[in-house]
Protein backbone atom coordinates (compact mmCIF):
# COMPACT_ATOMS: atom_id res chain seq x y z
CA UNK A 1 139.13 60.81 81.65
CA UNK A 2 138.09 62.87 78.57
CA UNK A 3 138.15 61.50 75.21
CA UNK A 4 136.87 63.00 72.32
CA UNK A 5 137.10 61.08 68.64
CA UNK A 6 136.51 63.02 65.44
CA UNK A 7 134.06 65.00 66.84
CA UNK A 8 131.62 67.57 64.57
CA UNK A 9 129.24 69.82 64.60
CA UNK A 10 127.88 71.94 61.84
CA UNK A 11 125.19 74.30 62.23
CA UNK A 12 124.21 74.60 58.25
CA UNK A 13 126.75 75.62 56.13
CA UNK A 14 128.66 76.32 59.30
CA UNK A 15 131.32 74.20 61.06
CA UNK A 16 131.80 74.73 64.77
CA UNK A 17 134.27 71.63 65.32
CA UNK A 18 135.19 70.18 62.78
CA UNK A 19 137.21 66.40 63.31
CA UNK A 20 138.24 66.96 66.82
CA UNK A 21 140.75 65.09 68.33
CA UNK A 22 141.64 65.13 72.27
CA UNK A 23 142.59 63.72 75.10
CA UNK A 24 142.95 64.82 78.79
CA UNK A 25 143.79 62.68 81.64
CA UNK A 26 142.50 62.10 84.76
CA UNK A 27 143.62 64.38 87.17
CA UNK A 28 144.62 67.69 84.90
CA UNK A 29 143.81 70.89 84.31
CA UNK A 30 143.59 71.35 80.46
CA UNK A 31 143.54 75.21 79.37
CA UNK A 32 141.31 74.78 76.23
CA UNK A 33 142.45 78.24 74.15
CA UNK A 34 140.85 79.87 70.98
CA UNK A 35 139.66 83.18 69.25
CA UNK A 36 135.62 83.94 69.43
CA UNK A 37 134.34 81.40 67.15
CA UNK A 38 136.50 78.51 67.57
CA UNK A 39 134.41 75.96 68.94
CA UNK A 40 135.42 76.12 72.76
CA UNK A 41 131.85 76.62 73.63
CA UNK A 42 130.36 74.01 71.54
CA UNK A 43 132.45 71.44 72.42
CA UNK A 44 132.05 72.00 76.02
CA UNK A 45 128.49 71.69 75.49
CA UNK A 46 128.71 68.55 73.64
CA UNK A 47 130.59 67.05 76.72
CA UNK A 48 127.66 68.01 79.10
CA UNK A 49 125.37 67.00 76.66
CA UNK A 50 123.61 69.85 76.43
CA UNK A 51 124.20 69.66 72.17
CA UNK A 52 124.49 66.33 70.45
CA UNK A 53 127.36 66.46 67.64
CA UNK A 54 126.72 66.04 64.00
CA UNK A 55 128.92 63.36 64.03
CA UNK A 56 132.07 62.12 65.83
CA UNK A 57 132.04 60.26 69.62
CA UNK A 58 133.14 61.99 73.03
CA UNK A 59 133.72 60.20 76.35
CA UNK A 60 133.91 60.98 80.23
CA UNK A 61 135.16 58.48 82.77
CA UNK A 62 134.66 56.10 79.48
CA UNK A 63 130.91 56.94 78.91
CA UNK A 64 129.25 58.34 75.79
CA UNK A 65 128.39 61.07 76.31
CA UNK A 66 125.34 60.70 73.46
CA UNK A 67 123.94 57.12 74.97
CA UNK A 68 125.16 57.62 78.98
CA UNK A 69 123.76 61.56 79.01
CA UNK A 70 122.32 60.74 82.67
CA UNK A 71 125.66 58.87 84.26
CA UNK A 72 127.73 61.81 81.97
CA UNK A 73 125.84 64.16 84.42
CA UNK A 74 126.40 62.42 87.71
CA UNK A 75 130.13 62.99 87.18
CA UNK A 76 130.58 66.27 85.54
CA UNK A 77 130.08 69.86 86.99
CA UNK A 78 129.47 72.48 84.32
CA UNK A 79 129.85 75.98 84.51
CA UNK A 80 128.95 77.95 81.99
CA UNK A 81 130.40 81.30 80.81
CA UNK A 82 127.36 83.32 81.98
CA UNK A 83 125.71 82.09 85.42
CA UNK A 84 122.27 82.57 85.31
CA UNK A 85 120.82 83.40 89.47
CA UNK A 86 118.01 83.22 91.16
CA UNK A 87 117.95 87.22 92.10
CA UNK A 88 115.54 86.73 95.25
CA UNK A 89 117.64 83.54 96.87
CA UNK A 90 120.13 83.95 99.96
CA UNK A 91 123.55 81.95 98.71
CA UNK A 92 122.77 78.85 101.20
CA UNK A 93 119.51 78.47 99.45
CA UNK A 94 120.77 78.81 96.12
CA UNK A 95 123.10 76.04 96.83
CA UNK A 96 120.21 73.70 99.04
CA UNK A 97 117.79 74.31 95.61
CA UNK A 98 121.00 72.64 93.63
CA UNK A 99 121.59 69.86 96.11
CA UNK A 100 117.73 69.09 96.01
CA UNK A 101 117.67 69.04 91.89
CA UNK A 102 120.72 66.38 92.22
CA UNK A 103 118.79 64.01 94.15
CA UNK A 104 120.87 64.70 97.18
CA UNK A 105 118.91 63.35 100.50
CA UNK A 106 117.72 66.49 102.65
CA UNK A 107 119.20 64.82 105.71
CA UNK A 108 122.94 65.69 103.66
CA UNK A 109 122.45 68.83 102.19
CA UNK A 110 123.22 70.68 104.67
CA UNK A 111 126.54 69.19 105.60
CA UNK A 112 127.54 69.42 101.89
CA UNK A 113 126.41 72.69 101.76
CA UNK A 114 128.40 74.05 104.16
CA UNK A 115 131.82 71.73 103.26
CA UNK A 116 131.09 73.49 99.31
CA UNK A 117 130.80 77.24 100.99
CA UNK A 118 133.92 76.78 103.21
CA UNK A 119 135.93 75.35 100.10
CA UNK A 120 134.76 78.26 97.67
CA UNK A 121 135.45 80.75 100.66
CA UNK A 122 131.89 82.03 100.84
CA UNK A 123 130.62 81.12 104.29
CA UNK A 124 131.20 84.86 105.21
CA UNK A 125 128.35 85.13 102.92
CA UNK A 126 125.66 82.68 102.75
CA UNK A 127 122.83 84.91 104.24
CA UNK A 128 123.40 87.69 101.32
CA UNK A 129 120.99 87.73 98.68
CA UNK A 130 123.06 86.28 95.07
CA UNK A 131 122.00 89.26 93.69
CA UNK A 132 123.89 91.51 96.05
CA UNK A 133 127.34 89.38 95.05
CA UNK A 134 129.85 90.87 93.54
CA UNK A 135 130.72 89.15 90.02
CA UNK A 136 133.59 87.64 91.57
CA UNK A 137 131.55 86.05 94.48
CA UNK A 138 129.26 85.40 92.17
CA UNK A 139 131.73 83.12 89.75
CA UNK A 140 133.07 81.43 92.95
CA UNK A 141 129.16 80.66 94.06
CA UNK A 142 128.59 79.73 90.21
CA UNK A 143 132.08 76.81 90.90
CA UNK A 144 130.09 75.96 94.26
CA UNK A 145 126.89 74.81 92.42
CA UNK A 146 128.86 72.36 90.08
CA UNK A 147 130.70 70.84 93.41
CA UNK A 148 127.43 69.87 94.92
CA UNK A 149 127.22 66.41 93.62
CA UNK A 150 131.12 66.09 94.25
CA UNK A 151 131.82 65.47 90.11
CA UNK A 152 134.61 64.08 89.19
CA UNK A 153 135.21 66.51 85.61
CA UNK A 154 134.95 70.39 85.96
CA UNK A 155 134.24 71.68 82.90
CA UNK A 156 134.37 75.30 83.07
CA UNK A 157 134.02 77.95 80.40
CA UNK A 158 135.54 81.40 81.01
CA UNK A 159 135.35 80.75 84.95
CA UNK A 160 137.59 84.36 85.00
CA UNK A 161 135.86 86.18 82.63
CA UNK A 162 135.12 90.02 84.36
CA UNK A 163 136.99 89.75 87.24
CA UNK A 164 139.33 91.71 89.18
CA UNK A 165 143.04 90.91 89.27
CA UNK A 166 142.18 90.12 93.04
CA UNK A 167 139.63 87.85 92.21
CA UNK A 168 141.36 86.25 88.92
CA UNK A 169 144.42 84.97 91.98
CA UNK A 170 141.78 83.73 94.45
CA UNK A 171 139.81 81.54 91.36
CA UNK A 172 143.19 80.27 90.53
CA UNK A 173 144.02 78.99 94.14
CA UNK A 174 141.04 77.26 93.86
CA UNK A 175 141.38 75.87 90.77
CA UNK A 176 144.75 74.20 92.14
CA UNK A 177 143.17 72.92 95.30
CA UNK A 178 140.35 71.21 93.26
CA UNK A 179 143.01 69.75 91.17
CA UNK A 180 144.95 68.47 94.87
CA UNK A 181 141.59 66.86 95.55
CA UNK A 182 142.05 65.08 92.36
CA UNK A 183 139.67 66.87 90.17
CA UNK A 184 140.01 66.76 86.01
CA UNK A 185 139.69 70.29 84.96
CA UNK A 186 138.70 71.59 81.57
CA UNK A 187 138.95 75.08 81.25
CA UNK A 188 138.63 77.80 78.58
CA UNK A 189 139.95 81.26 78.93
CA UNK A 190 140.98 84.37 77.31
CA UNK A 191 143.39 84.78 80.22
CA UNK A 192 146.40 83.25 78.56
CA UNK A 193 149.40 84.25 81.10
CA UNK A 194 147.24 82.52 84.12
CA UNK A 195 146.14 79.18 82.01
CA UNK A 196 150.31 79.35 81.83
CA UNK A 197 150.21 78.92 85.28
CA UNK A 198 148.15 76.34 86.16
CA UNK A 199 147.83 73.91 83.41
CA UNK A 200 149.10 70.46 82.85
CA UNK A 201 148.27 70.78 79.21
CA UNK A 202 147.00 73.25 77.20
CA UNK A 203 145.01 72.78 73.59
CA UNK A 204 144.90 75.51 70.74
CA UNK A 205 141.66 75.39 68.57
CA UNK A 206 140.80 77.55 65.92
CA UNK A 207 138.14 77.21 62.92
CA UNK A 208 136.82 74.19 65.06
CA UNK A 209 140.24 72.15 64.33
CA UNK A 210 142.75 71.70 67.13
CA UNK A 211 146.12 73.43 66.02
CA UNK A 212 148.35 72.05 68.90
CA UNK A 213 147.68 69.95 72.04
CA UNK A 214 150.37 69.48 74.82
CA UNK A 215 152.58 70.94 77.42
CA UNK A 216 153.89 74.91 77.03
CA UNK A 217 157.24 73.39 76.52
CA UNK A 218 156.09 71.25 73.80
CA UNK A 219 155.52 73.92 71.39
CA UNK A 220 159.03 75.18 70.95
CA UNK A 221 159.70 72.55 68.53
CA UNK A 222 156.27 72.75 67.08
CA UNK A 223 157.28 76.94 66.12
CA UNK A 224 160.65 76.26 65.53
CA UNK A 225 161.94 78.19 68.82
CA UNK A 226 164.69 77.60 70.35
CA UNK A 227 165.66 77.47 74.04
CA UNK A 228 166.98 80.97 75.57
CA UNK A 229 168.90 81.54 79.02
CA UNK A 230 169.49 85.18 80.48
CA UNK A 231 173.38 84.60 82.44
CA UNK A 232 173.99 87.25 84.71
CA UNK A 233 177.73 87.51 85.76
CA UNK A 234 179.32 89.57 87.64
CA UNK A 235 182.44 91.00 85.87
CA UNK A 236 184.60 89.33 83.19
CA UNK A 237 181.55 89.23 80.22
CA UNK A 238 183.97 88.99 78.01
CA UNK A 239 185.36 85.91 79.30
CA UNK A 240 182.15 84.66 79.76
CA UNK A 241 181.06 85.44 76.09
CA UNK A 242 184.30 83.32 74.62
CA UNK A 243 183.63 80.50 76.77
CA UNK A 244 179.82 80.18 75.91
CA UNK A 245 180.10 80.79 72.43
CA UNK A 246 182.56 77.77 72.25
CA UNK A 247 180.10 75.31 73.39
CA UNK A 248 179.03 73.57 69.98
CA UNK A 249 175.60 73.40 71.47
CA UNK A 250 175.44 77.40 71.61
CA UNK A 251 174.45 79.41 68.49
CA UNK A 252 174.70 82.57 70.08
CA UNK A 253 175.31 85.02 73.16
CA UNK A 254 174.57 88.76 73.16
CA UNK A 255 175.02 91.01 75.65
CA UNK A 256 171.68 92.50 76.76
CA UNK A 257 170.70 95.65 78.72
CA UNK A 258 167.75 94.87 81.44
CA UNK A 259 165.83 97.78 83.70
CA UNK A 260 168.66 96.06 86.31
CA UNK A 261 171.74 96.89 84.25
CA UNK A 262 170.78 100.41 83.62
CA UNK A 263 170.12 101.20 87.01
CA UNK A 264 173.61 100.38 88.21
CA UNK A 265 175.89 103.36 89.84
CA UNK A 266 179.27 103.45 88.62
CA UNK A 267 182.02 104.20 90.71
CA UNK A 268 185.74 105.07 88.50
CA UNK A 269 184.35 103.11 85.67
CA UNK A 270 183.50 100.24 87.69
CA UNK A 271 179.98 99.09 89.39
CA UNK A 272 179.53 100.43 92.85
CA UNK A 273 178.08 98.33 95.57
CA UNK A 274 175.02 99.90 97.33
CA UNK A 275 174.28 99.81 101.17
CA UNK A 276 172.69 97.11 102.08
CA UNK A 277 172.30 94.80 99.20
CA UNK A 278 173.92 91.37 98.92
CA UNK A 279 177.80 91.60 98.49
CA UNK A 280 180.90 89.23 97.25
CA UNK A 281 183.57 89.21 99.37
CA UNK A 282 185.66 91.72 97.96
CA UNK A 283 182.47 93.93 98.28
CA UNK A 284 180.93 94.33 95.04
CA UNK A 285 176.94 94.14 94.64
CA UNK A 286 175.47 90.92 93.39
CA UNK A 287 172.84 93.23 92.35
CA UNK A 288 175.59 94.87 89.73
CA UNK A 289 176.63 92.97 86.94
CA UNK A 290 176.11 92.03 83.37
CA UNK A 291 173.14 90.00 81.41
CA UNK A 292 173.94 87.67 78.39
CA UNK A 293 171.61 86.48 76.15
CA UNK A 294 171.97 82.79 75.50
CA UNK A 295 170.65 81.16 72.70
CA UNK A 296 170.92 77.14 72.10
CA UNK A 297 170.94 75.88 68.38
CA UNK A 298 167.99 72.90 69.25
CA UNK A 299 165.29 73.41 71.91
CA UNK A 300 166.99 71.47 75.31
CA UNK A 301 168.07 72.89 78.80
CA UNK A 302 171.31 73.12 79.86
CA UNK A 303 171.62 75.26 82.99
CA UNK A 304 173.94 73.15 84.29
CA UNK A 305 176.23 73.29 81.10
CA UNK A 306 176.51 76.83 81.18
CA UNK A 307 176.93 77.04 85.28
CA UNK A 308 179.94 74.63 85.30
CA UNK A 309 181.39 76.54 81.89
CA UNK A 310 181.54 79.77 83.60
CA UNK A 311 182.68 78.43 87.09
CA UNK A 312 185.40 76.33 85.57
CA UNK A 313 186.46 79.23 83.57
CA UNK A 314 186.56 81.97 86.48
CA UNK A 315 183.62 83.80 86.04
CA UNK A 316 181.54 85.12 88.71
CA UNK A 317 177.81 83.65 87.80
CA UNK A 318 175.08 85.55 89.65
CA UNK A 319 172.01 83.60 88.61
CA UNK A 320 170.63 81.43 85.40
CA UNK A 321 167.11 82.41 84.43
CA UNK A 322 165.76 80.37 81.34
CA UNK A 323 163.87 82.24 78.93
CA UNK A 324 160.15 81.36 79.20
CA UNK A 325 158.22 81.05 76.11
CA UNK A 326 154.54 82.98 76.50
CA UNK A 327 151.47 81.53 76.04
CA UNK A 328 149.65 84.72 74.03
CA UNK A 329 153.29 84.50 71.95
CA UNK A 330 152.25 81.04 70.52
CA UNK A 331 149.20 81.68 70.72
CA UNK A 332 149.24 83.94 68.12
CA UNK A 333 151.94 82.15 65.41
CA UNK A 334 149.59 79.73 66.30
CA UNK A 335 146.77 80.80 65.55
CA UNK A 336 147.39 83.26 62.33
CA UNK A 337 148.00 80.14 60.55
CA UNK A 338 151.88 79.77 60.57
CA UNK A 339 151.31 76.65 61.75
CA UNK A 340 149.63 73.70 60.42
């Protein structure tokens, strides 16, 4: 859906993108991640054609974007990192000047209108003045403007920039119902933990050249990181540590204290089950136990290896809980150059 070929732009001595590569497919939401300065904004702008690139080609839904600018801008919404309003407009007229500029007949606007308020949750307030919004309402009006013509590619540049946590999980939701109505979603943000959330794909730019393109899970082999699985068992860590650490596949286990482990009561050296929690059968807490550290020697899963070690071997396993790798954690190897 978005293809971009050796894309460039210099602004004098300066290079804001320099050889970009990338590729997202129809249907995704691509987190597009980088310091101040990167290039995010310039290559977004290149897409809309807004800028025209020094050199290099870029293509939506298979048009140029330099020789198709007009069909480019039937199927793309673009919303920029600042929104600028119309201060003296009620929301439904904000949204009916929009429709009008697109060429939308004034027999539809309404109805589209109103299907773009309902779907950005605003209906509540399309008689308040934009001005009066706050800048939460005002980033979900900003995504209701680039729906008006229905476009098949949001791209959307710091859509969660300034607002509240409460906000930040609304925009989100509505990021993921856009992408159910089969939407292609660019999006940039400094937001890394909820990009880990709803992206397909992510890409890492810095100095205008992309550092690493692909799924969160891909870049455990790109740093060198391997896969890590907390084992909680209840009882018999010992055990549990001399069957794991047999596994060839295994290159260590450590016992590890959580905030769970420490807050255990002890009753004659032994954990104490508490009223009301889950118990076994012999009436110790599953919320008692111990947490090992697993650590494979190459980056692979294998829950189900270490379940049906422990099982086999006797040992009480209260849950598996992989080890996730954070996106601000590669994010910065990533970007301080420890990568090429």
């Amino acid at each position: 859906m978005i293809e971009i070929k050796q894309l460039t732009k210099t602004f004098g001595s300066l290079v804001a993108v320099n050889k970009l590569d990338l590729r997202i497919e129809a249907g995704d939401i691509f987190g597009f991640i980088g310091p101040n300065g990167a290039g995010k904004t310039t290559t977004m702008r290149i897409l809309v054609t807004l800028m025209e690139p020094t050199f290099g080609q870029a293509f939506i839904d298979g048009l140029d974007v330099t020789k198709k600018g007009k069909e480019v801008r039937r199927r793309v919404g673009y919303m920029p990192d600042f929104m600028g309003v119309y201060d003296d407009l009620k929301v439904f007229e904000y949204l009916e000047f929009f429709a009008a500029a697109f060429g939308i007949e004034y027999a539809k606007r309404k109805s589209i209108v109103d299907g773009v308020l309902e779907l950005t949750d605003l209906v509540s307030k399309q008689d308040a003045l934009v001005d009066s919004l706050s800048r939460g309402m005002q980033q979900r009006l900003g995504l209701a403007r680039v729906l008006i013509h229905d476009p098949k590619v949001l791209i959307l540049d710091e859509p969660a920039s300034g607002l509240d946590p409460r906000a930040r999980i609304e925009m989100r939701e509505l990021l993921r119902e856009l992408k159910r109505m089969g939407k292609t979603i660019m999006i940039s943000s400094h937001i890394l933990s909820e990009l880990e959330e709803i992206c397909d794909r992510i890409g890492i730019i810095e100095h205008g050249q992309l550092v690493f393109s692909g799924t969160i899970e891909e870049i455990r082999p790109r740093l060198g990181l391997q896969s890590k699985v907390r084992v909680r068992v209840l009882g018999g860590e010992d055990r549990a540590r001399e069957l794991l650490t047999a596994l060839p596949q295994i290159q260590s286990v450590e016992v590890i204290q959580t905030a769970e482990d420490r807050g255990q009561k002890m009753d004659n050296g032994g954990p104490k089950a508490e009223d009301g929690g889950p118990k076994t059968d012999d009436g110790r807490s599953l919320s008692c136990g111990t947490t090992l550290l697993v650590t494979f020697k190459e980056n692979m899963s294998a829950d189900g290896l270490i379940a049906r070690t422990l099982v086999q071997g006797g040992v009480d396993l209260v849950s598996l809980q992989p080890e996730q790798l954070k996106l601000d954690d590669a994010f910065l190897q990533l970007t301080k150059g420890i990568v090429h």
